[in-house]
N, C-alpha and C. Protein backbone atom coordinates (compact mmCIF):
# COMPACT_ATOMS: atom_id res chain seq x y z
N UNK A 1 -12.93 -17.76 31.23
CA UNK A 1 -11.73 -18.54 30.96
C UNK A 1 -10.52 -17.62 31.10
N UNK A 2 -9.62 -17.91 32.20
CA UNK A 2 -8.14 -17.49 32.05
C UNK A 2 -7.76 -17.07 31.39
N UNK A 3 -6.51 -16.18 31.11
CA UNK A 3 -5.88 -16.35 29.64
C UNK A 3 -4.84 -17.42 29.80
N UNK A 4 -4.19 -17.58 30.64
CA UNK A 4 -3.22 -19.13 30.61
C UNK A 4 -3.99 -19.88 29.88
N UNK A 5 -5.23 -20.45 30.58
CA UNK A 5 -5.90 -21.38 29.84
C UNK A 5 -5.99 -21.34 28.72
N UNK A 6 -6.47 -19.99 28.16
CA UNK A 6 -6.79 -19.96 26.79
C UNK A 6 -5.42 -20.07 25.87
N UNK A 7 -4.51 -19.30 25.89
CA UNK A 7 -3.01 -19.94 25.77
C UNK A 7 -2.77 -21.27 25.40
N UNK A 8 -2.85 -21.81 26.69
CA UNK A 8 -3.08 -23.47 26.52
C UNK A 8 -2.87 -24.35 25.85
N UNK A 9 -4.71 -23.76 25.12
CA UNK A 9 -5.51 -24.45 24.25
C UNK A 9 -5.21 -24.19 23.15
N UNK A 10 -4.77 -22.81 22.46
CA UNK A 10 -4.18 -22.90 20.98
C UNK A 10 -2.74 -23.50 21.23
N UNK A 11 -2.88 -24.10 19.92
CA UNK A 11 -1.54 -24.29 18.83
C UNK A 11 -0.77 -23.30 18.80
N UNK A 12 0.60 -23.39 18.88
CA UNK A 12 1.45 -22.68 18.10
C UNK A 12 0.97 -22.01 16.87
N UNK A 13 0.35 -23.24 15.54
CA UNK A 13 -0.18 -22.93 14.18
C UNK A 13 -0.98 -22.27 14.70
N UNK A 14 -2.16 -22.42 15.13
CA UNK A 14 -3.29 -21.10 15.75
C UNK A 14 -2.85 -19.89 15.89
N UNK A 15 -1.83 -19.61 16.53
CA UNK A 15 -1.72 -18.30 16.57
C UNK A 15 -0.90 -17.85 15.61
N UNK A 16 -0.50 -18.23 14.98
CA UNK A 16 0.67 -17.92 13.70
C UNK A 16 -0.52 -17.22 12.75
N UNK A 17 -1.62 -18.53 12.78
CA UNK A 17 -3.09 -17.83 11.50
C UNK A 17 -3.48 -16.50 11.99
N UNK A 18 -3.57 -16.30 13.55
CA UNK A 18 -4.19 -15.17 14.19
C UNK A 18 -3.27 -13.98 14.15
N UNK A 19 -2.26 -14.64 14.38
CA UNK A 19 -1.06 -13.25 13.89
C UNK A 19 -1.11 -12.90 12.31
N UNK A 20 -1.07 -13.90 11.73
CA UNK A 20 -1.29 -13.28 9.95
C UNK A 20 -2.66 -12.47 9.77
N UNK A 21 -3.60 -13.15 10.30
CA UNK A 21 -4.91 -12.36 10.27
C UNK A 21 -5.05 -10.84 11.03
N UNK A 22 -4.65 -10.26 12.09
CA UNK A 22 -4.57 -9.74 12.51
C UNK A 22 -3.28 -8.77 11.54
N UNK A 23 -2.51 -9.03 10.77
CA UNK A 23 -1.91 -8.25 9.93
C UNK A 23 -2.40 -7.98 8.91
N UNK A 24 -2.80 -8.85 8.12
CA UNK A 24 -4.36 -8.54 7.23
C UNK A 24 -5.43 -7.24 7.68
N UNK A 25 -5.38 -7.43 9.09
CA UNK A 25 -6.75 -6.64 9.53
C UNK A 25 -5.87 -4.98 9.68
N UNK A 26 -4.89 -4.52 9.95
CA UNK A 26 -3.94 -3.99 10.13
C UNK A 26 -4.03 -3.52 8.87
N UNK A 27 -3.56 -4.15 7.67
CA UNK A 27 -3.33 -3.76 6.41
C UNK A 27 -4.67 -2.86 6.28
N UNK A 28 -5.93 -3.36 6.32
CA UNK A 28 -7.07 -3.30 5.42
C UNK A 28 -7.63 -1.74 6.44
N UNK A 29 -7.35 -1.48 7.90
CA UNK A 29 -7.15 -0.52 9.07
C UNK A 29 -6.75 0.56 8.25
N UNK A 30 -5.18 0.34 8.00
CA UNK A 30 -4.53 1.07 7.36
C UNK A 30 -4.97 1.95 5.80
N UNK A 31 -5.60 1.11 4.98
CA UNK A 31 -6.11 1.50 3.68
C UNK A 31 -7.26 2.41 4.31
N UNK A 32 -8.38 2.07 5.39
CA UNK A 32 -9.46 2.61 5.39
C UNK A 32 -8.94 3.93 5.78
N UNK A 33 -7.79 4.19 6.51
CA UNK A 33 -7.63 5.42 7.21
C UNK A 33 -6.64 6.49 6.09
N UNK A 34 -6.23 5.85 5.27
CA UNK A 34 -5.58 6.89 4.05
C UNK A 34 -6.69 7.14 3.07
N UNK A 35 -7.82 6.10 3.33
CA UNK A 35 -8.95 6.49 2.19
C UNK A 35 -10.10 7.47 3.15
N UNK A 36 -9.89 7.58 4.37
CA UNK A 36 -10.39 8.82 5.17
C UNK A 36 -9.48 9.99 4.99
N UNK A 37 -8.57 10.00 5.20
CA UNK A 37 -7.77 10.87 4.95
C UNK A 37 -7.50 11.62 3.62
N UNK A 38 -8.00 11.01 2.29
CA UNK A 38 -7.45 11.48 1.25
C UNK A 38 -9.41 12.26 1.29
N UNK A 39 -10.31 11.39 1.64
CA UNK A 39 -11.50 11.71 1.20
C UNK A 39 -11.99 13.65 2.65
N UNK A 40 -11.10 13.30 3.63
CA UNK A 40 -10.95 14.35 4.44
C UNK A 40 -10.60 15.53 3.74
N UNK A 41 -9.32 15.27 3.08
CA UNK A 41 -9.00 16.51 2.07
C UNK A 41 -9.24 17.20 1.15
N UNK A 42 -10.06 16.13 0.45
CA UNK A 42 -11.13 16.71 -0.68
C UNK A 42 -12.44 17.07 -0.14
N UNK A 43 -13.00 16.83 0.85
CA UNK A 43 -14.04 17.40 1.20
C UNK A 43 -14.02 17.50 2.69
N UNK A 44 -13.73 18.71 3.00
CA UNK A 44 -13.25 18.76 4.62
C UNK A 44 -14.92 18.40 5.63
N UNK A 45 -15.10 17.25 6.47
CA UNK A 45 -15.99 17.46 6.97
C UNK A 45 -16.77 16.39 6.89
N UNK A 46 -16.40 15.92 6.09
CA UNK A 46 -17.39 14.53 5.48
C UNK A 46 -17.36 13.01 6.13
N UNK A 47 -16.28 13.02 6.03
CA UNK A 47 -15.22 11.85 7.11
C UNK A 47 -15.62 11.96 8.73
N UNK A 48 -15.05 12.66 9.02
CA UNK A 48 -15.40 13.46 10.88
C UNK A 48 -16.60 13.48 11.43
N UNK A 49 -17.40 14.09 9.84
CA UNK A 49 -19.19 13.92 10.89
C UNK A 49 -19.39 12.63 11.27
N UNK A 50 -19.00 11.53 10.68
CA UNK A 50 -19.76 10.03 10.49
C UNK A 50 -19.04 9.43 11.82
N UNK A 51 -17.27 9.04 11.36
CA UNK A 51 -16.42 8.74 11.92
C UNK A 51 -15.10 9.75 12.72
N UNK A 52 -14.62 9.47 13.77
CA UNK A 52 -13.83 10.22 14.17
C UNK A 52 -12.34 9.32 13.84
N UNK A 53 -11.65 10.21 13.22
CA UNK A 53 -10.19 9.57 13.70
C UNK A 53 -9.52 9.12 14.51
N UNK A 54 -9.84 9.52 15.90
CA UNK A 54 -9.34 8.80 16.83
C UNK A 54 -9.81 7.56 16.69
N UNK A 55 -10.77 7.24 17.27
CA UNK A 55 -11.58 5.90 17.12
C UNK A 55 -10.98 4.74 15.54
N UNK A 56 -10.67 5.55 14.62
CA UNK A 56 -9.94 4.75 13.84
C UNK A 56 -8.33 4.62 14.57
N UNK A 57 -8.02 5.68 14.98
CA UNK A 57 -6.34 5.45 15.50
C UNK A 57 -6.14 4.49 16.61
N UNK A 58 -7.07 4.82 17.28
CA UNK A 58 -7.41 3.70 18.63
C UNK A 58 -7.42 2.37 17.98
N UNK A 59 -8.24 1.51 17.11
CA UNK A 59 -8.45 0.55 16.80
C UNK A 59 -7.07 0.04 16.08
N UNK A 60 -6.27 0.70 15.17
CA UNK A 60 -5.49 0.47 14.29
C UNK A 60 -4.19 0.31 15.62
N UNK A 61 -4.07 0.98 16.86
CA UNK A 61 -3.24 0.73 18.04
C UNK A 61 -3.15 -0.17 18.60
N UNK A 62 -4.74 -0.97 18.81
CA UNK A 62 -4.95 -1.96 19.55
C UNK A 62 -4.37 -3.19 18.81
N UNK A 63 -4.75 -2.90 17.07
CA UNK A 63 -4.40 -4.19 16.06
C UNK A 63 -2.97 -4.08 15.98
N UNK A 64 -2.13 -3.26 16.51
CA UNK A 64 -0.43 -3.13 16.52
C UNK A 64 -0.06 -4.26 17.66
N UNK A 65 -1.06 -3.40 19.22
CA UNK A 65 -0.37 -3.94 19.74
C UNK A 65 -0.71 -5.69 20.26
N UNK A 66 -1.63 -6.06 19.52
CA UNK A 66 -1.81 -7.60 19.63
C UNK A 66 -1.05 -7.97 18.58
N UNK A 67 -1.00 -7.62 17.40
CA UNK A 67 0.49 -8.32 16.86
C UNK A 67 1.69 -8.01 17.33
N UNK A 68 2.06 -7.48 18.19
CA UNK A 68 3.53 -7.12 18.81
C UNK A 68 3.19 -8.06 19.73
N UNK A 69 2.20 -8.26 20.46
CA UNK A 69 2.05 -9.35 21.59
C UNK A 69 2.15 -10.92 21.07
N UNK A 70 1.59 -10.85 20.06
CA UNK A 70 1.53 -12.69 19.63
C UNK A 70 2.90 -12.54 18.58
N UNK A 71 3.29 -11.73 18.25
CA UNK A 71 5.13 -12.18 17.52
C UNK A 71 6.29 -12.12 18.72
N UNK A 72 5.60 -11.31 19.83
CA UNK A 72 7.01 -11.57 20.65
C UNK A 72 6.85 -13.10 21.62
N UNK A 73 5.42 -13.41 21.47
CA UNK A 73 5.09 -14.98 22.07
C UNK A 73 5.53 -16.14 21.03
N UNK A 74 5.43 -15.94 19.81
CA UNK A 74 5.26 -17.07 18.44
C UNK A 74 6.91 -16.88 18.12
N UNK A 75 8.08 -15.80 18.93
CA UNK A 75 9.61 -15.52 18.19
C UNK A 75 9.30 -14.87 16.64
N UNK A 76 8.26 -14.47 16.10
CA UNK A 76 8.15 -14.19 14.56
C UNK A 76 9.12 -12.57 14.36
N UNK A 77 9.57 -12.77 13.90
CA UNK A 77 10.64 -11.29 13.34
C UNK A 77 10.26 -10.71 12.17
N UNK A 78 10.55 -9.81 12.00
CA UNK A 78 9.93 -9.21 10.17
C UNK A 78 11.07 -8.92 9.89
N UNK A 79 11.66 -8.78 8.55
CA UNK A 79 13.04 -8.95 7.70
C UNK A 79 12.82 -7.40 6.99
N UNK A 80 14.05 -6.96 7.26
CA UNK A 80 14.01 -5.15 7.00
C UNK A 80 14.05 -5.40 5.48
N UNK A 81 13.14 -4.37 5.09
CA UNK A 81 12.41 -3.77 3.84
C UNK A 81 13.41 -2.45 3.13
N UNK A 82 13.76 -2.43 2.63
CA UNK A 82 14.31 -1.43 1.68
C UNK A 82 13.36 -0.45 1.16
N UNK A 83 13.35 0.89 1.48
CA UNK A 83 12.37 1.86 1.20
C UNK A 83 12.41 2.03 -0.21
N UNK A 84 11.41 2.10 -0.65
CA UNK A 84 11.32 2.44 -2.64
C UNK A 84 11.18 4.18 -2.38
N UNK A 85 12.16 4.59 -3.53
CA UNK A 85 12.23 6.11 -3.09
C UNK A 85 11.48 6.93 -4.32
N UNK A 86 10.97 6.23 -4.97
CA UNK A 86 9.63 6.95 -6.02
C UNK A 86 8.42 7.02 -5.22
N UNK A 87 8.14 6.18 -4.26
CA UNK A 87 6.85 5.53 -3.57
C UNK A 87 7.12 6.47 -2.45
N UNK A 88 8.24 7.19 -1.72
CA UNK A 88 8.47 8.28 -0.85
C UNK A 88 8.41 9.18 -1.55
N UNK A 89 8.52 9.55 -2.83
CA UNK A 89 8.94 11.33 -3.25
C UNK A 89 7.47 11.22 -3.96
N UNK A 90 6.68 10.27 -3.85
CA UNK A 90 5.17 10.57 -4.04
C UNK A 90 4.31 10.65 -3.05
N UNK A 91 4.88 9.92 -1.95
CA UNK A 91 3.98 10.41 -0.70
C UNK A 91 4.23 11.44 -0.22
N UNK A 92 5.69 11.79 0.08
CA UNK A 92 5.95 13.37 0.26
C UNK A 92 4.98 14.53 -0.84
N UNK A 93 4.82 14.37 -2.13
CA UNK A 93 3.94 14.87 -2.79
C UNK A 93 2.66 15.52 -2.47
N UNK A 94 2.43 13.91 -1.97
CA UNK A 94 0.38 14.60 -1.81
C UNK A 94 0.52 14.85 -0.69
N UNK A 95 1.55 14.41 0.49
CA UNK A 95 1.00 15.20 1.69
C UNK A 95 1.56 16.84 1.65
N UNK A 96 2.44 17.12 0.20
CA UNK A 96 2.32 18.58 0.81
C UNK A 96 1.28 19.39 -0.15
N UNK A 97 0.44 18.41 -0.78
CA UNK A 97 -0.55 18.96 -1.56
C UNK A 97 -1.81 18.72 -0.75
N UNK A 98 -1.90 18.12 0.05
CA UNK A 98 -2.82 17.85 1.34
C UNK A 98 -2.56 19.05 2.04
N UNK A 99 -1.42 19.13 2.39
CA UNK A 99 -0.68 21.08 3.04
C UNK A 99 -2.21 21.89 2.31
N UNK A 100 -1.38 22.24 1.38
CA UNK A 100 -1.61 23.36 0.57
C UNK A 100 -3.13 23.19 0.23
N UNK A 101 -4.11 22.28 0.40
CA UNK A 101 -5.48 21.87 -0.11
C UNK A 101 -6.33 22.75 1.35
N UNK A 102 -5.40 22.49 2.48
CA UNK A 102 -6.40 22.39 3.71
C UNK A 102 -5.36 23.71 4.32
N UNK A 103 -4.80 24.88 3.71
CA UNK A 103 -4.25 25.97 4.07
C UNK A 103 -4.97 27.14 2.97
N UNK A 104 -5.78 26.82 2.55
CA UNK A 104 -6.74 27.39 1.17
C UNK A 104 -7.10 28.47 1.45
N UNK A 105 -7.78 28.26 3.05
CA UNK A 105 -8.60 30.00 2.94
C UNK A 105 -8.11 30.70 3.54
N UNK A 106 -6.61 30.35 4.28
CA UNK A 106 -6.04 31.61 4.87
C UNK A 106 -5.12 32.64 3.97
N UNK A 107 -4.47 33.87 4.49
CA UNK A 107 -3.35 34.12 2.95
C UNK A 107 -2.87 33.88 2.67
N UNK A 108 -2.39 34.20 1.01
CA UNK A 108 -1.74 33.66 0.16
C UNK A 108 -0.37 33.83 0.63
N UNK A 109 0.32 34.88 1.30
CA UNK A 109 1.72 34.31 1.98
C UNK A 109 1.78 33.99 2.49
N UNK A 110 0.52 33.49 3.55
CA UNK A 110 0.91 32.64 4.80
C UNK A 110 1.12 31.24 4.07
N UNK A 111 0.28 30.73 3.12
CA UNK A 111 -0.06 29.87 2.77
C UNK A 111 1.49 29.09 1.94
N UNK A 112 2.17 30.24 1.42
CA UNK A 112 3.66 30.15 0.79
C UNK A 112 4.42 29.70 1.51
N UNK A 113 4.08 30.40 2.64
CA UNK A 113 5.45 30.71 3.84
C UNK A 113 5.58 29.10 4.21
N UNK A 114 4.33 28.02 5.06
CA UNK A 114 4.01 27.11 4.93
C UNK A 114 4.16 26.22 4.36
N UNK A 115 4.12 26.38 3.27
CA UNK A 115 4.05 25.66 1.99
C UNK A 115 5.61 24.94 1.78
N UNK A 116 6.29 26.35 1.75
CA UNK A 116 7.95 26.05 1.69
C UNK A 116 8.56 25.41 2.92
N UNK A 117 7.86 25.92 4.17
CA UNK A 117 8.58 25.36 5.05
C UNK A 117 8.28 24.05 5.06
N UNK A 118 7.28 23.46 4.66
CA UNK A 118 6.86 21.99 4.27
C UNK A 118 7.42 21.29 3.72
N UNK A 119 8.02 22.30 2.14
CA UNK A 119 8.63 21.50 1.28
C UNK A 119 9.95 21.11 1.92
N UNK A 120 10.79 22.20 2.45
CA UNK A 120 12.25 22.15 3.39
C UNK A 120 12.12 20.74 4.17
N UNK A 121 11.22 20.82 4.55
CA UNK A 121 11.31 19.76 5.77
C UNK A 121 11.09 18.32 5.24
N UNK A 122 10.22 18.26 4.47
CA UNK A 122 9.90 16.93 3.35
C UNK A 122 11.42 16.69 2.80
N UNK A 123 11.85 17.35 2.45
CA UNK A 123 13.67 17.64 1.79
C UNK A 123 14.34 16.97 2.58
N UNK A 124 14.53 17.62 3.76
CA UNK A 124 15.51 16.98 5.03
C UNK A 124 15.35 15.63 5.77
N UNK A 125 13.53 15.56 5.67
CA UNK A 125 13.42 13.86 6.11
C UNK A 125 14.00 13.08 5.40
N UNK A 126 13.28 13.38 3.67
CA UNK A 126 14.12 12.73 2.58
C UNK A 126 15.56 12.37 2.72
N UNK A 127 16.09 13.26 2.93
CA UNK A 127 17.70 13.20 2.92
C UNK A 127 18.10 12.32 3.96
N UNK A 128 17.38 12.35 5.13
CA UNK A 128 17.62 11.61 6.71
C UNK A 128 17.03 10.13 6.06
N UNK A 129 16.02 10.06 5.89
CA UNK A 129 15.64 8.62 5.99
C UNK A 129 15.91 7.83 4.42
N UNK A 130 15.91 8.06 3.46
CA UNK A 130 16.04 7.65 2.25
C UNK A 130 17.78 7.77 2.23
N UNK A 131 18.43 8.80 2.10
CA UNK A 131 19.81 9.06 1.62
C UNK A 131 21.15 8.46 2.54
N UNK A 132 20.89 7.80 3.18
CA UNK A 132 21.49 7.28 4.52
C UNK A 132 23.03 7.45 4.38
């Protein structure tokens, strides 16, 4: 079957459900890959043998770009979000404690040197994207 055809045959409403679902699936993409990621950092190795990240990044790309495809077909827009800046100066947090978790066995000033330049830069995004 075509894709015109298939087109077609859904509803407008059809694809509106398939676009919500497909953001759902996106969402739930998203959780599995920060719960790889957090479980990566606490135990380096564990995650990677089973599953590869790419293969999660790939999939979580593909679920982007079929919702970018069925909202620019359905006109659907998303309404800008206001960043919560406790919910940033905690993610900046663990990822520079994610830094510092997975910079462990090299030296201790390299590990500083790093560390700070991490924090600097976490600082300056902050300031760029939050402080407008």
């Amino acid at each position: 079957m075509a894709l015109g055809q298939l087109r077609s045959k859904l509803s407008k409403n059809n694809i509106l459900i398939i676009y919500k679902l497909l953001n759902d699936l996106l969402f739930v993409e998203a959780v599995f890959f920060l719960a790889a990621l957090f479980g990566e950092a606490l135990l380096p190795g564990t995650i990677t043998a089973h599953v590869g990240f790419s293969k999660v990044l790939i999939a979580v790309g593909i679920t982007m770009l079929a919702i970018l495809y069925l909202g620019n077909k359905t006109d659907v827009r998303l309404s800008e979000t206001k960043i919560n800046k406790k919910t940033a100066v905690l993610m900046i947090f663990v990822l520079m404690l994610f830094l510092f978790v997975s910079l462990i066995k090299i030296s201790i000033f390299l590990n500083i040197v790093l560390s700070i330049f991490a924090i600097l830069s976490g600082y300056y995004i902050y300031k760029i994207v939050i402080d407008k």
